[in-house]
C-alpha atoms as a PDB file:
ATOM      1  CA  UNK A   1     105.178  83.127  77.911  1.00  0.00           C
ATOM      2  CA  UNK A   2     106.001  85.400  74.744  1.00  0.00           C
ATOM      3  CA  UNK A   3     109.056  87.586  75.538  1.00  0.00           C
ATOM      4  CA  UNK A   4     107.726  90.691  75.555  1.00  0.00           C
ATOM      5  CA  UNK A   5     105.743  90.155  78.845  1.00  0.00           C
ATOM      6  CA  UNK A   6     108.772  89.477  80.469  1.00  0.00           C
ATOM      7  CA  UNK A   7     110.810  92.824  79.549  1.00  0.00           C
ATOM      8  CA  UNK A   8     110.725  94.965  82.238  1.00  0.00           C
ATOM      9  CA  UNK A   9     108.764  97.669  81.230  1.00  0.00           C
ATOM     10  CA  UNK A  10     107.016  97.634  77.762  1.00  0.00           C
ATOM     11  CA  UNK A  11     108.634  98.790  74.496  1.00  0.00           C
ATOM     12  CA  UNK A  12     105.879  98.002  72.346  1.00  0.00           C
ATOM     13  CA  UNK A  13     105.125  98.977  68.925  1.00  0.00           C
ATOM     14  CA  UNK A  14     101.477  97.662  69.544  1.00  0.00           C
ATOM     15  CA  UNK A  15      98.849 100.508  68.623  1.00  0.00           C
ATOM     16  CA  UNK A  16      95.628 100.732  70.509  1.00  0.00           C
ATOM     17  CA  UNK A  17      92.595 101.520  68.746  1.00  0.00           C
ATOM     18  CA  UNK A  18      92.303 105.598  68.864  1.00  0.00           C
ATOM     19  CA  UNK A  19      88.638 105.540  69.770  1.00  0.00           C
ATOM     20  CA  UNK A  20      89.191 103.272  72.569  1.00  0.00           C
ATOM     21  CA  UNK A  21      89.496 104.819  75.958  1.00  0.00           C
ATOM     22  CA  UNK A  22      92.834 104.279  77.966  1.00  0.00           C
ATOM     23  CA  UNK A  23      90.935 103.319  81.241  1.00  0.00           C
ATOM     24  CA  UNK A  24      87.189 101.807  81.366  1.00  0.00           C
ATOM     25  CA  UNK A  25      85.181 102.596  84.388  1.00  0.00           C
ATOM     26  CA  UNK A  26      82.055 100.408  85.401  1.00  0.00           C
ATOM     27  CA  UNK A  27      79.815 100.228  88.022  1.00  0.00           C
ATOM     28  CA  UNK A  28      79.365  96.571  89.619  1.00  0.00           C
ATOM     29  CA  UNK A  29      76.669  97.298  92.287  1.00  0.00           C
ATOM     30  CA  UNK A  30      76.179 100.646  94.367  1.00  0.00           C
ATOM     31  CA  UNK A  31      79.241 101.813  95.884  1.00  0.00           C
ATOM     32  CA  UNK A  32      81.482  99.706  93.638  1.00  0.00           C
ATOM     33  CA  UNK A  33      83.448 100.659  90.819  1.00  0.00           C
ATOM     34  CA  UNK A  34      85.938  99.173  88.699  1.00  0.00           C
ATOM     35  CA  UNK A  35      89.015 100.806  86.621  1.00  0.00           C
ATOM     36  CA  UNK A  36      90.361  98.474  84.380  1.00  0.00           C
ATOM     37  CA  UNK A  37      93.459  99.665  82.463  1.00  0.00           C
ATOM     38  CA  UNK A  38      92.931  99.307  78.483  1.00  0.00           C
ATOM     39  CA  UNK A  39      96.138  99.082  76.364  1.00  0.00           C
ATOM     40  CA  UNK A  40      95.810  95.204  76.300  1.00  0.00           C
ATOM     41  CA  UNK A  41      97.827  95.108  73.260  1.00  0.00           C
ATOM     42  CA  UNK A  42     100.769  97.306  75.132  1.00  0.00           C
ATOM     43  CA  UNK A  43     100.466  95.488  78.096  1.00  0.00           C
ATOM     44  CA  UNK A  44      99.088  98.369  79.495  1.00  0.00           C
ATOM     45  CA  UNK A  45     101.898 100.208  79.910  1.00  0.00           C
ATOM     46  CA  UNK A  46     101.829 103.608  81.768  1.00  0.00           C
ATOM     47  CA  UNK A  47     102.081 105.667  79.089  1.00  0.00           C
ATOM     48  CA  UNK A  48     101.956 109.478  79.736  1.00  0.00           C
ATOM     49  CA  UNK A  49      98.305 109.572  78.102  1.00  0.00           C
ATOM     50  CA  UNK A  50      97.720 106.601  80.583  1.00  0.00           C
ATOM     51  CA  UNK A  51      99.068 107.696  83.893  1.00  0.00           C
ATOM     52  CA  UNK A  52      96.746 111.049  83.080  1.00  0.00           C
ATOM     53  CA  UNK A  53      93.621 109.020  82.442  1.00  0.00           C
ATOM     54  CA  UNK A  54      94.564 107.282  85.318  1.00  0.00           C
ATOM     55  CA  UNK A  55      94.947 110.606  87.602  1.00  0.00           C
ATOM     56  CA  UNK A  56      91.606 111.804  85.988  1.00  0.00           C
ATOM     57  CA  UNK A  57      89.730 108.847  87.229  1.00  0.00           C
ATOM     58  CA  UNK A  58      91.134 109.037  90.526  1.00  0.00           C
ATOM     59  CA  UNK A  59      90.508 113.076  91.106  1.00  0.00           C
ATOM     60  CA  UNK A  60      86.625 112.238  90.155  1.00  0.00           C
ATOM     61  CA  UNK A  61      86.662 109.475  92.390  1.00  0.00           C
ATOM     62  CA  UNK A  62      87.923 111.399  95.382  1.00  0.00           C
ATOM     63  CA  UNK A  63      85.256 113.908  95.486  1.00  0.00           C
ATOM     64  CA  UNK A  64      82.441 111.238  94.344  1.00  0.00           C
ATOM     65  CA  UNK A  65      80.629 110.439  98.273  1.00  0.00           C
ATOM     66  CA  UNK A  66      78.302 107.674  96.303  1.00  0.00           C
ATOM     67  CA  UNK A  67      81.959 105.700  95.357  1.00  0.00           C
ATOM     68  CA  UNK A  68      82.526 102.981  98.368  1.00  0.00           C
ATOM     69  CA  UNK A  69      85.413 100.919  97.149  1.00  0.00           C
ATOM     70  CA  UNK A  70      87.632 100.719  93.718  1.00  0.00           C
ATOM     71  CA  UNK A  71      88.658  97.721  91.900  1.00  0.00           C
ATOM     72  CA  UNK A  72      91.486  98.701  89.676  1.00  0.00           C
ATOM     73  CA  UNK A  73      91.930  96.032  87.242  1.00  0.00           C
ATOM     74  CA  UNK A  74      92.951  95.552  83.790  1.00  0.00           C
ATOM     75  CA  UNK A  75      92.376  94.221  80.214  1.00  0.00           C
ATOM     76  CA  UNK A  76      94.239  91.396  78.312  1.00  0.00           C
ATOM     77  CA  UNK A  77      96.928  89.044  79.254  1.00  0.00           C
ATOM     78  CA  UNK A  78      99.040  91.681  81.782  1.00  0.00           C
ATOM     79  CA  UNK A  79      97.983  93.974  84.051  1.00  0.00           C
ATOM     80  CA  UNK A  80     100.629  96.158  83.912  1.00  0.00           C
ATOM     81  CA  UNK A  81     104.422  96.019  82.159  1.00  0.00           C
ATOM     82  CA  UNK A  82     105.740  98.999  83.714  1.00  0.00           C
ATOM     83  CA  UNK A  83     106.553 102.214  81.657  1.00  0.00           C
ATOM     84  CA  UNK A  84     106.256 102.972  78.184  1.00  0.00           C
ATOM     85  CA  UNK A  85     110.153 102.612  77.405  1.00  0.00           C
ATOM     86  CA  UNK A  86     109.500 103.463  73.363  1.00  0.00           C
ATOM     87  CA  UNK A  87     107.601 106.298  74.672  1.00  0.00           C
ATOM     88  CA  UNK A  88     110.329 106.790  76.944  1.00  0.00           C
ATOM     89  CA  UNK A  89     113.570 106.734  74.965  1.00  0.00           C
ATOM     90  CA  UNK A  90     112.273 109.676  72.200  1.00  0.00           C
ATOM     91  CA  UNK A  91     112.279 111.912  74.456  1.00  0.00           C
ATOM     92  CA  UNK A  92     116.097 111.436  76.672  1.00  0.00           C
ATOM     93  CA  UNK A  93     116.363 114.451  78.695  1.00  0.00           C
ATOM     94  CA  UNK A  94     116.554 115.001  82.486  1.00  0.00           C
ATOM     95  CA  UNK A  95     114.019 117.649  82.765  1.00  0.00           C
ATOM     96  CA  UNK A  96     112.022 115.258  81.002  1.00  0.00           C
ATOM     97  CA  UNK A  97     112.562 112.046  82.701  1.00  0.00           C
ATOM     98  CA  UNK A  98     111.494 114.026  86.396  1.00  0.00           C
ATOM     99  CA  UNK A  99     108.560 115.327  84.871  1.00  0.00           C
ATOM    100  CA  UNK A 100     107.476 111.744  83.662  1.00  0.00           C
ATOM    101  CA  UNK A 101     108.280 110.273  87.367  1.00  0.00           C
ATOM    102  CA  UNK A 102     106.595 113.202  88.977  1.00  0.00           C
ATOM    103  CA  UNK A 103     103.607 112.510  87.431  1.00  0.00           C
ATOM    104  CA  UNK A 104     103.811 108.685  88.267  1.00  0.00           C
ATOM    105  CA  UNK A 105     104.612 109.678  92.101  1.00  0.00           C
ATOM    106  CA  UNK A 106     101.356 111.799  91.865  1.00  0.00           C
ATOM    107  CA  UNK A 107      99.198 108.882  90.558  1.00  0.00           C
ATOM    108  CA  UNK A 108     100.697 106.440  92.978  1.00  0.00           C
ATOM    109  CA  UNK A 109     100.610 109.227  96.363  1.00  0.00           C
ATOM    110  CA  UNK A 110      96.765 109.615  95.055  1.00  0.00           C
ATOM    111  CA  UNK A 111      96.183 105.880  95.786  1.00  0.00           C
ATOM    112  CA  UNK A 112      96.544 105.925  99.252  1.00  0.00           C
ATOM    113  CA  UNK A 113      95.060 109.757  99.690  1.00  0.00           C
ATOM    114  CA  UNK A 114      91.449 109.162  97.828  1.00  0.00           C
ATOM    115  CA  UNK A 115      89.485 108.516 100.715  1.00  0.00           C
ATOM    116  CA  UNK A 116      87.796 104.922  99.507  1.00  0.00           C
ATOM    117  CA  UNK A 117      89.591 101.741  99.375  1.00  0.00           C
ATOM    118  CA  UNK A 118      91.502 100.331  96.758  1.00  0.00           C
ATOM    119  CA  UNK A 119      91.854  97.041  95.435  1.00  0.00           C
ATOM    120  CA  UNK A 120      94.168  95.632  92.680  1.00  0.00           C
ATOM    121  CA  UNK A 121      92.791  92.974  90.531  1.00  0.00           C
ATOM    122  CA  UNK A 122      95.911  90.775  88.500  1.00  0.00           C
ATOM    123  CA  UNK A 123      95.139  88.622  86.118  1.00  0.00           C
ATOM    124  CA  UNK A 124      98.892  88.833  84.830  1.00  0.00           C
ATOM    125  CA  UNK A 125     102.035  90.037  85.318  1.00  0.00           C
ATOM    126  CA  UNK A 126     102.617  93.486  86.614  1.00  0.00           C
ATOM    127  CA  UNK A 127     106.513  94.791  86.468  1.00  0.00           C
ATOM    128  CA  UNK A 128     108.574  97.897  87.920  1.00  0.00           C
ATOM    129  CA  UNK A 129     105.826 100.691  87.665  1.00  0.00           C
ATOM    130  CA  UNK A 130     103.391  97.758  87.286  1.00  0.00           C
ATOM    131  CA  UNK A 131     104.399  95.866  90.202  1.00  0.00           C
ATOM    132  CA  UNK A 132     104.437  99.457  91.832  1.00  0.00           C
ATOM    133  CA  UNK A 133     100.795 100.406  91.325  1.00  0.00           C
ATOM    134  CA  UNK A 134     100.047  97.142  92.958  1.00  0.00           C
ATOM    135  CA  UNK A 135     102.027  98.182  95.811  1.00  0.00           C
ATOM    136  CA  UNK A 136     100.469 101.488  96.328  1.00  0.00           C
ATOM    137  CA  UNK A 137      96.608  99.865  96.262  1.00  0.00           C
ATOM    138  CA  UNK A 138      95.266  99.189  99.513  1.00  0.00           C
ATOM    139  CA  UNK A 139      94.548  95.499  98.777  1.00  0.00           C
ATOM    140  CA  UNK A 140      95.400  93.257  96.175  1.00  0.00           C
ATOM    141  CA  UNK A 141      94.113  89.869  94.654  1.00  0.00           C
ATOM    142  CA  UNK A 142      95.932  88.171  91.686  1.00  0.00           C
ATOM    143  CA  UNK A 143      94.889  84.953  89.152  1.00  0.00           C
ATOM    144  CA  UNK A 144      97.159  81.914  90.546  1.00  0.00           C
ATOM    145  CA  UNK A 145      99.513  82.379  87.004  1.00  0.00           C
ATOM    146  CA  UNK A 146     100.035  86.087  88.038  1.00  0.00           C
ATOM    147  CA  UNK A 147     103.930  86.671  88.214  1.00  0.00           C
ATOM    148  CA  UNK A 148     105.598  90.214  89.772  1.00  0.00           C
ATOM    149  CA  UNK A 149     108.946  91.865  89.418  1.00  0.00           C
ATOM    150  CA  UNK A 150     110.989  94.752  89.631  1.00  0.00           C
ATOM    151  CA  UNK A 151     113.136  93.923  86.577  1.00  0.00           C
ATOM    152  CA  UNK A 152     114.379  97.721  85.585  1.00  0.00           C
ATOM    153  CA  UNK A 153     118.102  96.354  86.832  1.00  0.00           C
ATOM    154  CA  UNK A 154     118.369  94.018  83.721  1.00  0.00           C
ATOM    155  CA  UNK A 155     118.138  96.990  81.683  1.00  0.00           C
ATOM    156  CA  UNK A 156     120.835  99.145  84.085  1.00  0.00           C
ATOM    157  CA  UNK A 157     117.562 100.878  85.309  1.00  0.00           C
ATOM    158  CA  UNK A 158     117.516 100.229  88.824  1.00  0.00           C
ATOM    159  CA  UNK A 159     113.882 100.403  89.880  1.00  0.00           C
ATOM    160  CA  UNK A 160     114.010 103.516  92.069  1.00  0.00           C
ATOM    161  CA  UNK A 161     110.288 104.419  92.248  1.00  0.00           C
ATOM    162  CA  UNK A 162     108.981 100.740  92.417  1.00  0.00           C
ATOM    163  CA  UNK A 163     110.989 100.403  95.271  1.00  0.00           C
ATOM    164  CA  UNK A 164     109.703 102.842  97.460  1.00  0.00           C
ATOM    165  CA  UNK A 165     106.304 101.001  97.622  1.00  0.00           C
ATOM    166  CA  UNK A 166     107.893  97.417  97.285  1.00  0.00           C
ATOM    167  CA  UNK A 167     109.861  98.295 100.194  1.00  0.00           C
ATOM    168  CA  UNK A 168     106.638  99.647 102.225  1.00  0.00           C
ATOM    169  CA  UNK A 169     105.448  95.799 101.822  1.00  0.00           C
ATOM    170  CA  UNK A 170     107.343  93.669 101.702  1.00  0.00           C
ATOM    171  CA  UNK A 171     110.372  92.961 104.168  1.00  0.00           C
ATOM    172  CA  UNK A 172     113.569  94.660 103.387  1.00  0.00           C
ATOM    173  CA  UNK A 173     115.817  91.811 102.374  1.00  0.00           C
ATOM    174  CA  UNK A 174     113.375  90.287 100.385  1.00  0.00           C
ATOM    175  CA  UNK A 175     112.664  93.899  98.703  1.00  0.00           C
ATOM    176  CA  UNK A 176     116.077  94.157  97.884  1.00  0.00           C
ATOM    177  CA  UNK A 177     116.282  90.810  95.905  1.00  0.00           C
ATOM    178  CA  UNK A 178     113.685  91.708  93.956  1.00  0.00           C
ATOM    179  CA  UNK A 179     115.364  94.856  93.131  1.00  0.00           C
ATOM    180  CA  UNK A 180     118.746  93.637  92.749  1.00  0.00           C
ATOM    181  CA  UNK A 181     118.005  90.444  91.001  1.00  0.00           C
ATOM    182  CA  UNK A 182     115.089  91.550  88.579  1.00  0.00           C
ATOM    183  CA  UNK A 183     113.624  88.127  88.970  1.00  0.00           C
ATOM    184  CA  UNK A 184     110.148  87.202  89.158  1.00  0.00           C
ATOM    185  CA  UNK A 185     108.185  86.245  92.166  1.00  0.00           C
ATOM    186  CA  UNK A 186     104.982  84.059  91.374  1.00  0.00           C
ATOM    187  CA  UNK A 187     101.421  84.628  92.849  1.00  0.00           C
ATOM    188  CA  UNK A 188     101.953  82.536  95.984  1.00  0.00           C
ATOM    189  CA  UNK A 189     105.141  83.931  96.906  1.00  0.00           C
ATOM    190  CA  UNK A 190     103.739  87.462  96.659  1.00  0.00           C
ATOM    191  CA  UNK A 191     100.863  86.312  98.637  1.00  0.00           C
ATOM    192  CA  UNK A 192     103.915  85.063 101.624  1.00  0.00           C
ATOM    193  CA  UNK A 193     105.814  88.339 101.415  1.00  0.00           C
ATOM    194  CA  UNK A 194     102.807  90.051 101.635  1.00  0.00           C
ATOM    195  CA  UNK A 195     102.538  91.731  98.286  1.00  0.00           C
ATOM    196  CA  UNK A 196      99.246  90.396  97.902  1.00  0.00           C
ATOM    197  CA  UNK A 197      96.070  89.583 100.274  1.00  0.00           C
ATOM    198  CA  UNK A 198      94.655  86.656  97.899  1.00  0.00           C
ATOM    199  CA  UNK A 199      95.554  84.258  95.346  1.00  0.00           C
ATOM    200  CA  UNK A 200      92.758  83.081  93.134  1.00  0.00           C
ATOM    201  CA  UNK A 201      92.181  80.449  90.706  1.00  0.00           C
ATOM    202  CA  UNK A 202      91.860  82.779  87.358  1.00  0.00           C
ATOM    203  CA  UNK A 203      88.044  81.935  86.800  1.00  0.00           C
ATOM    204  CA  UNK A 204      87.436  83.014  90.378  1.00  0.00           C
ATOM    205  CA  UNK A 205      89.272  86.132  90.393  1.00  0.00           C
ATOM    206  CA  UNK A 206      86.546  89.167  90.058  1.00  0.00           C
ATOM    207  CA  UNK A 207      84.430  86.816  92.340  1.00  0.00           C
ATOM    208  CA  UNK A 208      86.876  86.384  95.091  1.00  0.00           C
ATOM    209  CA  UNK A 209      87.998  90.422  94.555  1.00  0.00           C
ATOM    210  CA  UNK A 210      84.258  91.403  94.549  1.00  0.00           C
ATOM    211  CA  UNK A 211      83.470  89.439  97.374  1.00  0.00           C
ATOM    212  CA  UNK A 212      86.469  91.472  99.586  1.00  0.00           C
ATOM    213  CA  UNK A 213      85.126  94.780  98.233  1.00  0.00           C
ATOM    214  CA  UNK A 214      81.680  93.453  99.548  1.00  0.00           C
ATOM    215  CA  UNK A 215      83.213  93.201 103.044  1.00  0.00           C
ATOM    216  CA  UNK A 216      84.468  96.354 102.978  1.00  0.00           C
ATOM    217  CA  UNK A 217      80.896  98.073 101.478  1.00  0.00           C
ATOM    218  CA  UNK A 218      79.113  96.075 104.440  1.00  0.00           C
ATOM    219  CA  UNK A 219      80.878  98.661 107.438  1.00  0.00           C
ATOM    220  CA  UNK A 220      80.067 102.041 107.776  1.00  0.00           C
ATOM    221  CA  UNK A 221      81.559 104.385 105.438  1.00  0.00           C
ATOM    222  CA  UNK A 222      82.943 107.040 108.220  1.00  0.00           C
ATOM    223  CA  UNK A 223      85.034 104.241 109.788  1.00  0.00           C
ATOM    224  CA  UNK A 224      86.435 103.089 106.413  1.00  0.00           C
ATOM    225  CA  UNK A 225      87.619 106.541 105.244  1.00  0.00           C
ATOM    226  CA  UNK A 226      88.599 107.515 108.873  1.00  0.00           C
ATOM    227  CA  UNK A 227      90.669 104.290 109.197  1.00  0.00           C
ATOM    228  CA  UNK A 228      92.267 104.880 105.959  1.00  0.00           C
ATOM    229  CA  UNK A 229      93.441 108.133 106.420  1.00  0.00           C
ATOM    230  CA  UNK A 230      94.900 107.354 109.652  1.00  0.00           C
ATOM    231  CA  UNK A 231      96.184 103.987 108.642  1.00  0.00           C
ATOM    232  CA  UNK A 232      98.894 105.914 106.208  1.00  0.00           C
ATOM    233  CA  UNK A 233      99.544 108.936 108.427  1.00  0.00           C
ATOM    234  CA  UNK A 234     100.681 106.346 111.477  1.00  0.00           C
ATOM    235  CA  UNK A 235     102.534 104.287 109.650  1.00  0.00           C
ATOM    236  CA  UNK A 236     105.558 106.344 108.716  1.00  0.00           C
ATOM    237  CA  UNK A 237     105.378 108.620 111.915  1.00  0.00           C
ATOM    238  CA  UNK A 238     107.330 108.161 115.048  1.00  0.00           C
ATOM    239  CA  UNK A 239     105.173 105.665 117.738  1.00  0.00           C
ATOM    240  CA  UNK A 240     104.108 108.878 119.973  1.00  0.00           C
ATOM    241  CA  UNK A 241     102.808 110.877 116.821  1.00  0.00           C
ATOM    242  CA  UNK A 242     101.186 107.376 115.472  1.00  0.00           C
ATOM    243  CA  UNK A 243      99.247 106.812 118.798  1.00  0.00           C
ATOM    244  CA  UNK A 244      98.482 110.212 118.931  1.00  0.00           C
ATOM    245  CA  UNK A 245      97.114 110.753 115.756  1.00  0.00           C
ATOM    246  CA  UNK A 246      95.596 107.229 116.202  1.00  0.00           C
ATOM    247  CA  UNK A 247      93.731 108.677 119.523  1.00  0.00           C
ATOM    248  CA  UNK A 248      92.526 111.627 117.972  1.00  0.00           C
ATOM    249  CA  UNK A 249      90.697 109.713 115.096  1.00  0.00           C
ATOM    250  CA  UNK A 250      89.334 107.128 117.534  1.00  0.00           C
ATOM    251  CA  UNK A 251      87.365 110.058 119.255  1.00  0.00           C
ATOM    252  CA  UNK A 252      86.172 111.781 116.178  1.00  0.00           C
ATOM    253  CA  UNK A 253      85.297 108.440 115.048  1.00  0.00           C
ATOM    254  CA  UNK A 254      83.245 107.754 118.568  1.00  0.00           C
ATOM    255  CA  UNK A 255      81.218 110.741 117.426  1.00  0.00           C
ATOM    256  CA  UNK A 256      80.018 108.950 114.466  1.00  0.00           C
ATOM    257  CA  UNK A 257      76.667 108.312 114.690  1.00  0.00           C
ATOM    258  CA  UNK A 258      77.538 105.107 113.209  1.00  0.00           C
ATOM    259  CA  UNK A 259      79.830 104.114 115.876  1.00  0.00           C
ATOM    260  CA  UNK A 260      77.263 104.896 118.384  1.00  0.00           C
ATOM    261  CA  UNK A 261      74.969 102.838 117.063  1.00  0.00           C
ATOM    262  CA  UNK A 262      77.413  99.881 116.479  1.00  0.00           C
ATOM    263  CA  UNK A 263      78.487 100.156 120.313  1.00  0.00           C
ATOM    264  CA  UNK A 264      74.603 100.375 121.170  1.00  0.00           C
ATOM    265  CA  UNK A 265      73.883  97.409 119.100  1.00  0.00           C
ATOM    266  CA  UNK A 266      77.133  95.680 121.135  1.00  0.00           C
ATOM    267  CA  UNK A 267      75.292  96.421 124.833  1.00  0.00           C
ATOM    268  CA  UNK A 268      71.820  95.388 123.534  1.00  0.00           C
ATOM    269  CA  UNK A 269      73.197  91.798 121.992  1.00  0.00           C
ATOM    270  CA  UNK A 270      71.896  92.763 118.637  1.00  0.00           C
ATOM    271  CA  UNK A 271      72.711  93.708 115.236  1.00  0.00           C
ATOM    272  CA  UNK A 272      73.870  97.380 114.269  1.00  0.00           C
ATOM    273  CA  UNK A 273      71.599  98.979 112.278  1.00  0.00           C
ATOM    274  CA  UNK A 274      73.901 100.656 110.040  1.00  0.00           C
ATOM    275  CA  UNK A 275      72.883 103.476 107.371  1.00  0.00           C
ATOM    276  CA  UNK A 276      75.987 104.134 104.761  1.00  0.00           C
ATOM    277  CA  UNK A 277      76.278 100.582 104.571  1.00  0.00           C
ATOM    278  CA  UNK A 278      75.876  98.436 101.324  1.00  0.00           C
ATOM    279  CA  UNK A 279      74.453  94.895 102.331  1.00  0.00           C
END
């Protein structure tokens, strides 16, 4: 593997065509749509003109009812090398550097509150900010060769922000020697630690991706967004406001005509007969 796809973030003299956009949205079937970062020649680093694009794609998203599920994937050999550290580096000022993470936490917080699942597709490496944006997706899949670190620490840059999802995924110990270390973890060893949900052969990978988001697009779209939002807002309250909140959603979710019919369809030994459904 060339070196630069194993720096920790890119610094990349690489220019992308000028009339190319950053991030290419498709639609694979009705309810699906897939983001695929487009700085293949940076390694799709997060550039500040990327993590925008990104945000911009996300905001539409959110308030887009005929969007089911997201595949965020990406073009070329990486799916993500982190930061833009040439970008970076012109610009060494404090004020500066918290105005460039803010606007990463924002993308990455907007992951888990748009309202439709997300998936991350690897075909290749994704480090520190990389490796975080597969952290913050709801699911992920990655291409057998796919490799993930948190490598900032070779360059005295402990991984700070990376961490905070890493550490939401992975156990703590085995968080930590990613983030102390800097070393890579390979595609089945993020599938153990549970960094991942699949490992595919790299021909199969936007069939075995496509065929989770199918899953998901076959339940009822109430229940998905419902379980979502609650899924997040349990998990890092206290176990009395987690089975609260957890009861409260439950009962709104009864409501649901959807769940109605589903419970129906479980009395009368039959099939539910769902409506915002894609089959």
């Amino acid at each position: 593997m060339n070196a630069p796809l194993e720096s920790p973030a890119a610094d990349l003299s690489a220019q992308e065509p000028a009339d190319q956009p950053l991030v290419l949205r498709s639609s694979v079937r009705p309810g699906l749509v897939r983001l695929s970062l487009n700085r293949p020649a940076s390694f799709n680093a997060l550039s500040e003109a990327m993590l925008s694009a990104l945000q911009s794609q996300f905001d539409q998203i959110a308030n887009d009812r005929s969007v089911r599920v997201v595949i965020l994937a990406a073009a070329g050999r990486a799916f993500c090398a982190g930061h833009d550290l040439k970008e970076m580096r012109s610009q060494p000022s404090e004020d500066y550097y918290k105005k460039l993470f803010g606007q990463c936490t924002d993308l990455m917080l907007s992951l888990q509150r748009l309202p439709q699942p997300v998936i991350a597709e690897v075909q290749g490496i994704a480090t520190a900010a990389g490796c975080q944006l597969v952290s913050m997706c709801d699911l992920a899949v990655a291409a057998d060769h796919a490799r993930f670190a948190v490598s900032g620490v070779n360059l005295g840059l402990f991984c700070s922000t990376p961490g905070v999802g890493l550490s939401r995924n992975l156990l703590r110990k085995q968080a930590m020697e990613m983030l102390l270390t800097g070393d890579f973890i390979s595609a089945p060893e993020a599938l153990a630690r549970g960094l991942i949900n699949r490992v595919a052969p790299a021909a199969e990978l936007t069939s075995v991706t496509e065929a989770l988001a199918a899953k998901i697009l076959s339940k009822p779209e109430a229940a998905i967004r419902l379980g979502k939002r609650l899924f997040y807002g349990q998990i890092e309250a206290s176990i009395e406001d987690a089975y609260l909140k957890a009861g409260q959603t439950m009962a709104c979710n009864m409501m649901d005509a959807e769940a109605l019919e589903g419970v129906l369809a479980f009395i009368e030994k039959r099939e539910p007969q769902w409506t915002t459904a894609h089959r």
